[in-house]
C-alpha atoms as a PDB file:
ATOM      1  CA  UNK A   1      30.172 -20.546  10.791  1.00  0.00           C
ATOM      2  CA  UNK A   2      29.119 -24.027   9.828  1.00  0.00           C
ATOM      3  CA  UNK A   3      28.236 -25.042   6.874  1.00  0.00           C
ATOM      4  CA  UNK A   4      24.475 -25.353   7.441  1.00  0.00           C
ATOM      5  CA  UNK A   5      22.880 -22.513   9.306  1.00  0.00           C
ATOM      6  CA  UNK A   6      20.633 -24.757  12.222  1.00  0.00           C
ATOM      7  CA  UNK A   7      19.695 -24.410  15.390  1.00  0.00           C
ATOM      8  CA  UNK A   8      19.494 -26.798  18.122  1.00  0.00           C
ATOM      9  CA  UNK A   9      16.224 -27.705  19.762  1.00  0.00           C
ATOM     10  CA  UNK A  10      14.784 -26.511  22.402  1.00  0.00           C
ATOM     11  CA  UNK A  11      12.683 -28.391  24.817  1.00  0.00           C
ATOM     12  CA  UNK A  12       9.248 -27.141  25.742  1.00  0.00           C
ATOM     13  CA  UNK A  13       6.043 -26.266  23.493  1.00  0.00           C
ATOM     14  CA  UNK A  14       6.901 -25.203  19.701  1.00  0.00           C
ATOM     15  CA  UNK A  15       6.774 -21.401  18.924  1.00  0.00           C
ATOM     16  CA  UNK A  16       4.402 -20.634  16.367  1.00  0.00           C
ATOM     17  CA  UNK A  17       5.346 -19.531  13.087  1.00  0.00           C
ATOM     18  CA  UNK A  18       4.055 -15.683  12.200  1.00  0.00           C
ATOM     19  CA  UNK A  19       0.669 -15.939  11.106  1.00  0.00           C
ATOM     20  CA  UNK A  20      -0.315 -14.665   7.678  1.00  0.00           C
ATOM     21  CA  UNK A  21      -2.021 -11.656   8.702  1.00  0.00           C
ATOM     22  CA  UNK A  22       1.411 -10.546  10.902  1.00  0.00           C
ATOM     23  CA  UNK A  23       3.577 -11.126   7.214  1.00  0.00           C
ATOM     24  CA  UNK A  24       2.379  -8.493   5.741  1.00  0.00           C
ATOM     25  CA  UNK A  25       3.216  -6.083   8.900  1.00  0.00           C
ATOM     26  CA  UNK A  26       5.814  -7.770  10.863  1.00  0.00           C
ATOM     27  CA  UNK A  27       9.387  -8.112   9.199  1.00  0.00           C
ATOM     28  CA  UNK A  28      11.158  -9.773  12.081  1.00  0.00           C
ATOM     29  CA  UNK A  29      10.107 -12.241  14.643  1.00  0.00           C
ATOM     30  CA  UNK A  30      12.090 -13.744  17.519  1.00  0.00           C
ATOM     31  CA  UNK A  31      10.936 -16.258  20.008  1.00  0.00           C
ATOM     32  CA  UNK A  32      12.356 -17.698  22.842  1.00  0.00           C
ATOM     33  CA  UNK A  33      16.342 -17.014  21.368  1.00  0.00           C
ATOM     34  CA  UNK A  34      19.285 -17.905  23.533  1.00  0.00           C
ATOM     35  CA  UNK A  35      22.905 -18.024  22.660  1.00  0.00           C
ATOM     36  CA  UNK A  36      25.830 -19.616  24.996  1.00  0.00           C
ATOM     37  CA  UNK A  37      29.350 -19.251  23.795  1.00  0.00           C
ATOM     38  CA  UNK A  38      31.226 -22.378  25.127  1.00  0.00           C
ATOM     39  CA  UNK A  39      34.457 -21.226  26.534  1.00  0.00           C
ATOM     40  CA  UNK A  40      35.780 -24.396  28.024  1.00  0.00           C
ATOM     41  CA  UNK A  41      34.445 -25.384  30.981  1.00  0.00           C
ATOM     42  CA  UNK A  42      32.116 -22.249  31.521  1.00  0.00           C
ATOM     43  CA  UNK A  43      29.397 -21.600  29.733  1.00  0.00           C
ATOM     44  CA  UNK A  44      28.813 -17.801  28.569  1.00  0.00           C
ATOM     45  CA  UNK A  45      25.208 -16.954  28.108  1.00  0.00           C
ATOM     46  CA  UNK A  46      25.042 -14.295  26.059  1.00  0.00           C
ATOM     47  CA  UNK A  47      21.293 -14.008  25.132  1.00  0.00           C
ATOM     48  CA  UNK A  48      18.557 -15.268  27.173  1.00  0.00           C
ATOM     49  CA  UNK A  49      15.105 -16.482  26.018  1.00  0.00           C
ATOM     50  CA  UNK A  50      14.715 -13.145  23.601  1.00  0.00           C
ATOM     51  CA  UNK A  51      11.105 -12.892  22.439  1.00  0.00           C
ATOM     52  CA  UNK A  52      11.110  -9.875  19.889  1.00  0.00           C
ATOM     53  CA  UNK A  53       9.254  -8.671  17.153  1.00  0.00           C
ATOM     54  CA  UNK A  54       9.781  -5.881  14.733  1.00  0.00           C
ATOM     55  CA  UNK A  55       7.438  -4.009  12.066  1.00  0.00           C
ATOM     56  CA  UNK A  56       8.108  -3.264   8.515  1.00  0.00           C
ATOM     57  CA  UNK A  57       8.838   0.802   8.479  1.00  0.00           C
ATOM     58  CA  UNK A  58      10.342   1.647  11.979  1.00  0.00           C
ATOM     59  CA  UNK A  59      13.552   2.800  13.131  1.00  0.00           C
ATOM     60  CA  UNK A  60      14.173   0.517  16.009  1.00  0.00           C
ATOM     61  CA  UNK A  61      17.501   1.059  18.362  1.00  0.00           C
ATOM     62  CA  UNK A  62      19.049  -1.424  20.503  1.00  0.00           C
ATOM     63  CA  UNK A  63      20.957   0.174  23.794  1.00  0.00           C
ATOM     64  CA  UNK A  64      22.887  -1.338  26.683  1.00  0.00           C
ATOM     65  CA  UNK A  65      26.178  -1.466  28.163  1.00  0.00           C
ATOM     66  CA  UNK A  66      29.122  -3.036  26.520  1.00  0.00           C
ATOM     67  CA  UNK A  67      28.755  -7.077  27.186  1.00  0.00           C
ATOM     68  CA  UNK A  68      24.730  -6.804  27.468  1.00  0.00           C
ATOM     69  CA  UNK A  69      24.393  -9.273  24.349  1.00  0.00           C
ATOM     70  CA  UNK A  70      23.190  -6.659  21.867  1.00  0.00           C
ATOM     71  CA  UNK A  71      25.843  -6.701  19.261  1.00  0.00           C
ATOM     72  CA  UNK A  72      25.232 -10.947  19.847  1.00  0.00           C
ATOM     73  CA  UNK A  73      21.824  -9.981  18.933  1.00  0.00           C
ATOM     74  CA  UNK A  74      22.497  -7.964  15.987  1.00  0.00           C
ATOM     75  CA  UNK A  75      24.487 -10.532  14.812  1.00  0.00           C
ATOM     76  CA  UNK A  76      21.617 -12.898  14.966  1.00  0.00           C
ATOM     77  CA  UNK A  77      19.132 -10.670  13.465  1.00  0.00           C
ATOM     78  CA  UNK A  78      21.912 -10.285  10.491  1.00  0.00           C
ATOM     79  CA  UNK A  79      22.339 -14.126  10.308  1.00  0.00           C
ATOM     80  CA  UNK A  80      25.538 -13.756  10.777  1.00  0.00           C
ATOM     81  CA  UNK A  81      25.505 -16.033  14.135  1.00  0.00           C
ATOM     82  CA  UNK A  82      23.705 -18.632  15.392  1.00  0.00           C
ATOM     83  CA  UNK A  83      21.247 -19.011  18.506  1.00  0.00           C
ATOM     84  CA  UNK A  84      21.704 -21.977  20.360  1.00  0.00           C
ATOM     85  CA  UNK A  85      17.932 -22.248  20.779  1.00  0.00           C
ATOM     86  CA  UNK A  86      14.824 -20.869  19.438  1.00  0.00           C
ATOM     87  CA  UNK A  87      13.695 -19.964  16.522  1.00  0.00           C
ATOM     88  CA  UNK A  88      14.401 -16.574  13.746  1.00  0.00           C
ATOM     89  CA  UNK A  89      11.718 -15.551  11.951  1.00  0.00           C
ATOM     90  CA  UNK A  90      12.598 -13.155   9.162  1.00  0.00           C
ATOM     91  CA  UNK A  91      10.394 -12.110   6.116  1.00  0.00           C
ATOM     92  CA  UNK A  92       8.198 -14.794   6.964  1.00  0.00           C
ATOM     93  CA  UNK A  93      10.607 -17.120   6.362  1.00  0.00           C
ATOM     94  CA  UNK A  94      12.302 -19.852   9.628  1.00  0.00           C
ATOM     95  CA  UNK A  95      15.943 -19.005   8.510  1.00  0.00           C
ATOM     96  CA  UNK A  96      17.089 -22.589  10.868  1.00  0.00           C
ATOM     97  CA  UNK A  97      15.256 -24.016   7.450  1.00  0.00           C
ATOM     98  CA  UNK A  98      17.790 -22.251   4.980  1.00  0.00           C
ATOM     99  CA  UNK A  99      20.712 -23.116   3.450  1.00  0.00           C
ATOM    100  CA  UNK A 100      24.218 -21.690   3.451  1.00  0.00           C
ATOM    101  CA  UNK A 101      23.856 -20.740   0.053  1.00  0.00           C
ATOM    102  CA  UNK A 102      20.519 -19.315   0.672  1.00  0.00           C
ATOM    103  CA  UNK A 103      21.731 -17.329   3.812  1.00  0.00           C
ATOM    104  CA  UNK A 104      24.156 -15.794   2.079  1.00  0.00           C
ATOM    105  CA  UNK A 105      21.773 -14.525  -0.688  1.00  0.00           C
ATOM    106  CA  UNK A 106      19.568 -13.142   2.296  1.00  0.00           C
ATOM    107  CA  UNK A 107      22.637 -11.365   3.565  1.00  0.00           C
ATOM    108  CA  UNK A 108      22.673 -10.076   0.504  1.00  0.00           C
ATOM    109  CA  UNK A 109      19.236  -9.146  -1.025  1.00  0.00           C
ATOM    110  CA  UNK A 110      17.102  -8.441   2.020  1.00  0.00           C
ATOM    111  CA  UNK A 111      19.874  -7.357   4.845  1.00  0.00           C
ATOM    112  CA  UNK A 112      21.947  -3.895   4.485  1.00  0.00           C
ATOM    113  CA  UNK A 113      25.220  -3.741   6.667  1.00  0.00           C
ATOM    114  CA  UNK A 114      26.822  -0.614   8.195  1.00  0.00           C
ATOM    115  CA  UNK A 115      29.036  -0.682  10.762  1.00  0.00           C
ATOM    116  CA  UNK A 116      31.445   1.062  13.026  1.00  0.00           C
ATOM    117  CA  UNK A 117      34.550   1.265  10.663  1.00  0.00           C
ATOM    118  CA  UNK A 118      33.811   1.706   7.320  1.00  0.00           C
ATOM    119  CA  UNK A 119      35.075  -1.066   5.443  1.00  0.00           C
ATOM    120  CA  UNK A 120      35.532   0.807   2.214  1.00  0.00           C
ATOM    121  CA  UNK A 121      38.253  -0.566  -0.524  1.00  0.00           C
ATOM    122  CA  UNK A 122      40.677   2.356  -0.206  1.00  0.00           C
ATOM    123  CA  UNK A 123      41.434   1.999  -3.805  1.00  0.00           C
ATOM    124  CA  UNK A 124      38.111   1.851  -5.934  1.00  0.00           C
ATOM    125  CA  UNK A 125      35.803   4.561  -6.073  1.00  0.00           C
ATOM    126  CA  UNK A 126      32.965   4.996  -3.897  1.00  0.00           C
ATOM    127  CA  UNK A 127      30.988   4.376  -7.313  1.00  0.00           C
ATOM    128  CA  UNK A 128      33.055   1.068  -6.986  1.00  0.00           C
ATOM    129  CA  UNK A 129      32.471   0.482  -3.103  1.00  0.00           C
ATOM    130  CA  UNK A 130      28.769   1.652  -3.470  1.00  0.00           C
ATOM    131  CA  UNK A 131      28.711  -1.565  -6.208  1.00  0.00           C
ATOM    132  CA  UNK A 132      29.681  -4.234  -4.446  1.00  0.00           C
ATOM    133  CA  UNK A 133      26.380  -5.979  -3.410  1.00  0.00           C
ATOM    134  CA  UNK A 134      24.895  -5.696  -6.722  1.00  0.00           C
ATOM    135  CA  UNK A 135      28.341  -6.996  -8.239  1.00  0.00           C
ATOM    136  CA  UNK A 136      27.772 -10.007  -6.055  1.00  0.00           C
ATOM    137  CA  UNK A 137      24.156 -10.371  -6.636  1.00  0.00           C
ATOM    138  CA  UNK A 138      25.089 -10.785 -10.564  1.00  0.00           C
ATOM    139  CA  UNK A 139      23.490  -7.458 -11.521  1.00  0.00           C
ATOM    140  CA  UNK A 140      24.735  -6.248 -15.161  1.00  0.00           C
ATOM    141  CA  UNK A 141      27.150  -3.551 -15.479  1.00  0.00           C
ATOM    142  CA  UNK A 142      25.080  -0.924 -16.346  1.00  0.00           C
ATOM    143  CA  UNK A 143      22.463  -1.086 -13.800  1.00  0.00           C
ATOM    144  CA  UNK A 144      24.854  -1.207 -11.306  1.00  0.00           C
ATOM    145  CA  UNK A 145      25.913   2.429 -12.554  1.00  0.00           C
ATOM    146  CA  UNK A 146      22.358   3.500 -12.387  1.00  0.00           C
ATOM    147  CA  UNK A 147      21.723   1.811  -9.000  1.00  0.00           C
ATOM    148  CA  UNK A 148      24.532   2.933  -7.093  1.00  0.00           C
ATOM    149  CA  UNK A 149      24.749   6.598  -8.604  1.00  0.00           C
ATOM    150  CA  UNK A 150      21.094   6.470  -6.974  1.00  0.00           C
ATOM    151  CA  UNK A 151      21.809   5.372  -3.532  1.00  0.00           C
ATOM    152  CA  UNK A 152      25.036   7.927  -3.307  1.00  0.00           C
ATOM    153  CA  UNK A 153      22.324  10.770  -4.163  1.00  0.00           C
ATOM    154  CA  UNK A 154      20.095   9.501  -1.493  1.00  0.00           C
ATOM    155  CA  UNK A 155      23.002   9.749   1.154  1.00  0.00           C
ATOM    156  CA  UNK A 156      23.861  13.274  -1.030  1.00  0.00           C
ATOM    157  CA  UNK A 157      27.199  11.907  -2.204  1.00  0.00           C
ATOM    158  CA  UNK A 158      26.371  11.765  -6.237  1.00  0.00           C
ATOM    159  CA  UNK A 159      28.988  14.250  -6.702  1.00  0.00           C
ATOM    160  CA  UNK A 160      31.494  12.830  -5.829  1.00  0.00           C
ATOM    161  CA  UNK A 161      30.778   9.236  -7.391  1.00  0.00           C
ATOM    162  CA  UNK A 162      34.509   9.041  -9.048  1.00  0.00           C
ATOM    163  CA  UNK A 163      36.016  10.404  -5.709  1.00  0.00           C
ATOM    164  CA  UNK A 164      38.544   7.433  -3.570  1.00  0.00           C
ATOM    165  CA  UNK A 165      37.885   6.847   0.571  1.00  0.00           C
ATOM    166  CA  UNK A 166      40.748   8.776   1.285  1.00  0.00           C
ATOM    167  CA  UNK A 167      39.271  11.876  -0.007  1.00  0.00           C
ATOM    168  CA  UNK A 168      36.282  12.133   1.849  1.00  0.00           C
ATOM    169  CA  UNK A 169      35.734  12.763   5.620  1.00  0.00           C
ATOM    170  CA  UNK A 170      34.707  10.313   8.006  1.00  0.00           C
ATOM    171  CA  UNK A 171      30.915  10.993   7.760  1.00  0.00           C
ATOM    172  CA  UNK A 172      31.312  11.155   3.860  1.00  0.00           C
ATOM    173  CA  UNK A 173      33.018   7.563   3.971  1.00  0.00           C
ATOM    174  CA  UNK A 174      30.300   6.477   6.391  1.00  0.00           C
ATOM    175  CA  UNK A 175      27.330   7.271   4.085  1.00  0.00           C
ATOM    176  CA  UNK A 176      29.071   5.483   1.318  1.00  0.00           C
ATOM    177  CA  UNK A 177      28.757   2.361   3.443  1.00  0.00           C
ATOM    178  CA  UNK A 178      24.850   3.031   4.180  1.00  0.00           C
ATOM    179  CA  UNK A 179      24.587   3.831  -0.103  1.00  0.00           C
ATOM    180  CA  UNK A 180      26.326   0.210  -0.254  1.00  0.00           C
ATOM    181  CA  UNK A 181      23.599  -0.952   2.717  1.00  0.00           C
ATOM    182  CA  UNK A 182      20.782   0.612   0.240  1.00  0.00           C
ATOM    183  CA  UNK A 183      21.722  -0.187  -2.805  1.00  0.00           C
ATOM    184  CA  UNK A 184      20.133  -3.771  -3.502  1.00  0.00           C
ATOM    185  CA  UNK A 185      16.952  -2.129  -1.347  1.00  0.00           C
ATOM    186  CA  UNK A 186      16.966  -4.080   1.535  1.00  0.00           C
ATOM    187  CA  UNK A 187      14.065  -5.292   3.701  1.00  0.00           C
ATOM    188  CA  UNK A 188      16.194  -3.590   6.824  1.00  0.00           C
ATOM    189  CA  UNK A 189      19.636  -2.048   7.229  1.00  0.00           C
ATOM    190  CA  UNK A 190      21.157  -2.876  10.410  1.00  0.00           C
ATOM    191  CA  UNK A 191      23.773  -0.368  11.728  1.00  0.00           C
ATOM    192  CA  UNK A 192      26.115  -1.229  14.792  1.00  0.00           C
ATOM    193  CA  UNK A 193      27.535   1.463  16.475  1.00  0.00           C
ATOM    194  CA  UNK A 194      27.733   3.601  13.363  1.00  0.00           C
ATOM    195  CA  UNK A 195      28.170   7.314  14.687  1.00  0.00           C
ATOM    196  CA  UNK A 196      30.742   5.420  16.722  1.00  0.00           C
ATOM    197  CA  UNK A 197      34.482   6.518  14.835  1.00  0.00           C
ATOM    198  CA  UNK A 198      32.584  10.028  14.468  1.00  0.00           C
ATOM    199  CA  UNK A 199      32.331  13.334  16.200  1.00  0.00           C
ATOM    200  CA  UNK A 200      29.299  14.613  17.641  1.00  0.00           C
ATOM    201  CA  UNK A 201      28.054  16.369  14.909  1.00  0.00           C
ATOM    202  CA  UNK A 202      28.945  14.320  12.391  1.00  0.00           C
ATOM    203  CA  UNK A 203      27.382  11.266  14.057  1.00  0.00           C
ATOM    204  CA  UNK A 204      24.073  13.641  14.212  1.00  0.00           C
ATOM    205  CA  UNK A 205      24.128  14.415  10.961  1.00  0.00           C
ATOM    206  CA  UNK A 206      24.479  10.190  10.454  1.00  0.00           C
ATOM    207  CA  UNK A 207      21.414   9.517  12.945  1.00  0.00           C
ATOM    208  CA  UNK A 208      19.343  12.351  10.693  1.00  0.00           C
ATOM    209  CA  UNK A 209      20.091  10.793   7.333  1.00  0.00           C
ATOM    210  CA  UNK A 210      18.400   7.620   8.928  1.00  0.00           C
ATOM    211  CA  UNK A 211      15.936   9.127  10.216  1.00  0.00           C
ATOM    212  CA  UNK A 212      15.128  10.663   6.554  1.00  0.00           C
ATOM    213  CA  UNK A 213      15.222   7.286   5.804  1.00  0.00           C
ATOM    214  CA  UNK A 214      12.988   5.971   8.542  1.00  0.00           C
ATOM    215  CA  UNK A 215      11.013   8.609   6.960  1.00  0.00           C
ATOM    216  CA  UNK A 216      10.577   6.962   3.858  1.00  0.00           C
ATOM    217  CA  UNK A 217       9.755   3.359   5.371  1.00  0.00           C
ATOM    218  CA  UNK A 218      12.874   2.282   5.214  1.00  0.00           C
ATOM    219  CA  UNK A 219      13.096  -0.428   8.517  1.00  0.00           C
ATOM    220  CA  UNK A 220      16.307   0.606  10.073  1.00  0.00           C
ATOM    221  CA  UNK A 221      17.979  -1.479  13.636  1.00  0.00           C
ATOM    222  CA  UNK A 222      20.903   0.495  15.052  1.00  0.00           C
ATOM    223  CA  UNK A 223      22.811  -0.655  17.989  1.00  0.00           C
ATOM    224  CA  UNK A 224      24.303   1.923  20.317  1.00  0.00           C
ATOM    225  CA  UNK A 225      25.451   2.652  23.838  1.00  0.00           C
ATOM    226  CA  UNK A 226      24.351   6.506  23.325  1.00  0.00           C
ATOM    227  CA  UNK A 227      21.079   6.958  24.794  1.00  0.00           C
ATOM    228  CA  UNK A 228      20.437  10.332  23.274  1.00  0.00           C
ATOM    229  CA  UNK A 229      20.944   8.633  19.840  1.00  0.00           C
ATOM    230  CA  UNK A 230      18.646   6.316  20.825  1.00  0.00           C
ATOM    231  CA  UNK A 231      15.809   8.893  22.054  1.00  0.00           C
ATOM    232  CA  UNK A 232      15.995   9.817  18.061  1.00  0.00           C
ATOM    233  CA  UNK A 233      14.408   6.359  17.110  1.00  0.00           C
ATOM    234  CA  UNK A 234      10.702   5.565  17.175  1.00  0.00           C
ATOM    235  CA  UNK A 235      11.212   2.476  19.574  1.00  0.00           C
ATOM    236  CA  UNK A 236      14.086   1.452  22.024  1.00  0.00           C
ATOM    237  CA  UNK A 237      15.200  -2.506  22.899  1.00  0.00           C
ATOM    238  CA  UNK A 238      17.203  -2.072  26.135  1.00  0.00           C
ATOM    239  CA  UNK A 239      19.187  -5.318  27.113  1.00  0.00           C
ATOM    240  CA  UNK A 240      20.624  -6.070  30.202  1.00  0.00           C
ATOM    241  CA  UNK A 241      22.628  -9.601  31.030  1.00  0.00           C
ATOM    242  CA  UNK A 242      21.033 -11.368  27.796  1.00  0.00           C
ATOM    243  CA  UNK A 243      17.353 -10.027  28.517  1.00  0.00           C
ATOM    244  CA  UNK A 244      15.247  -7.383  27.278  1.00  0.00           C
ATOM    245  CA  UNK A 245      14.917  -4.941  29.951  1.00  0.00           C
ATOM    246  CA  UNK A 246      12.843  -2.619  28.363  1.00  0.00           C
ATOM    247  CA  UNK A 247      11.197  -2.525  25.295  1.00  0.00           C
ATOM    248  CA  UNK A 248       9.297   1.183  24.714  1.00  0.00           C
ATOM    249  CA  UNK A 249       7.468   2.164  21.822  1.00  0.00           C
ATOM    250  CA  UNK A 250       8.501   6.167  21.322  1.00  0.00           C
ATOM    251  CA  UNK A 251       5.675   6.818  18.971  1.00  0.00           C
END
């Protein structure tokens, strides 16, 4: 990733910015977003002229087959790639006008990560793992205690604060990675394939405890291939070839 997070023009009228009465609703805003990966002397297009937008409060999932551009997408939505063109609106706020530096306290403050493996440090605690964004953000020593005792009891793992990774089950370790997505309370966690290294049960019992969050107005945006873990979500973003293929509001 470069240095400076920018996108490259795009020709044609200028998308309009959210307006202030959207703000206060609407937490993400897409318009017009493509993305090519350059792969010598083909072009890959994995995202064509996306036009999205996503309230504050609503568990949102993204489905399609493997290569459909939705993990390119959730990587965009997570700042964590680029678009070639268009334009990212998230908080309010044109992230093609922020910094690095600024980015990565974004990634930090307002974004909460869970993903398909774990990524747990096999030797600290999952007090310790739980810690990590808050350790990062600065945050004293003591409130990061208190914080991340909380967000294990939300994801019902308090107990066993002073327990290591490889004493817990694969649905224990993946809560402790969405108590680490919680813990500096995020503006939206973003889960890719999360139930994905689980059983079927377990990954239910995964999809509930986000939907308990959901419950709470917690914004959650979880990719998956499963459609009967999407069905669980209030709205589902089906893309196909780059494009949004269907876009249903399950409300």
């Amino acid at each position: 990733m470069s240095a400076v997070f920018k996108f490259h023009e795009w020709t044609g009228s200028k998308p309009e910015p959210p307006s202030a009465e959207k703000i206060g609703k609407q937490l993400i805003q897409l318009e017009r977003v493509t993305k090519t990966y350059d792969s010598g002397e083909n072009a890959v297009q994995a995202l064509s002229g996306i036009d999205l937008q996503i309230d504050r409060g609503v568990f949102v999932s993204i489905i399609g087959p493997s290569g459909s551009g939705k993990s390119t997408l959730m990587h965009i939505l997570g700042c964590l790639d680029t678009p070639s063109e268009g334009r990212y609106w998230l908080d309010g706020e044109d992230v093609a006008t922020l910094s690095a530096r600024q980015l990565a306290k974004i990634r930090n403050l307002k974004l909460g990560f869970v993903f398909q493996t774990f990524n747990l440090l096999p030797r600290a605690t999952i007090l310790k793992n739980a810690e990590l964004p808050l350790l990062y953000a600065g945050i004293d020593s003591d409130e990061r205690k208190e914080r991340s005792y909380a967000a294990l009891e939300r994801v019902g793992l308090a107990n066993r604060a002073k327990h290591r990774p490889n004493e817990l089950s694969g649905g224990q370790r993946q809560r402790v990675a969405i108590a680490r997505a919680l813990v500096n309370n995020p503006s939206v966690i973003l889960a890719d394939e999360p139930t994905g290294n689980l059983d079927q049960k377990t990954g239910g019992e995964i999809i509930h405890l986000f939907e308990e969050l959901a419950a709470n107005g917690q914004t959650i945006i979880l990719v998956t291939h499963d459609p009967v873990i999407a069905a669980r979500t209030q709205r589902r973003i089906k893309i196909v070839d780059g494009l949004i293929a269907d876009n249903d509001d399950m409300d």
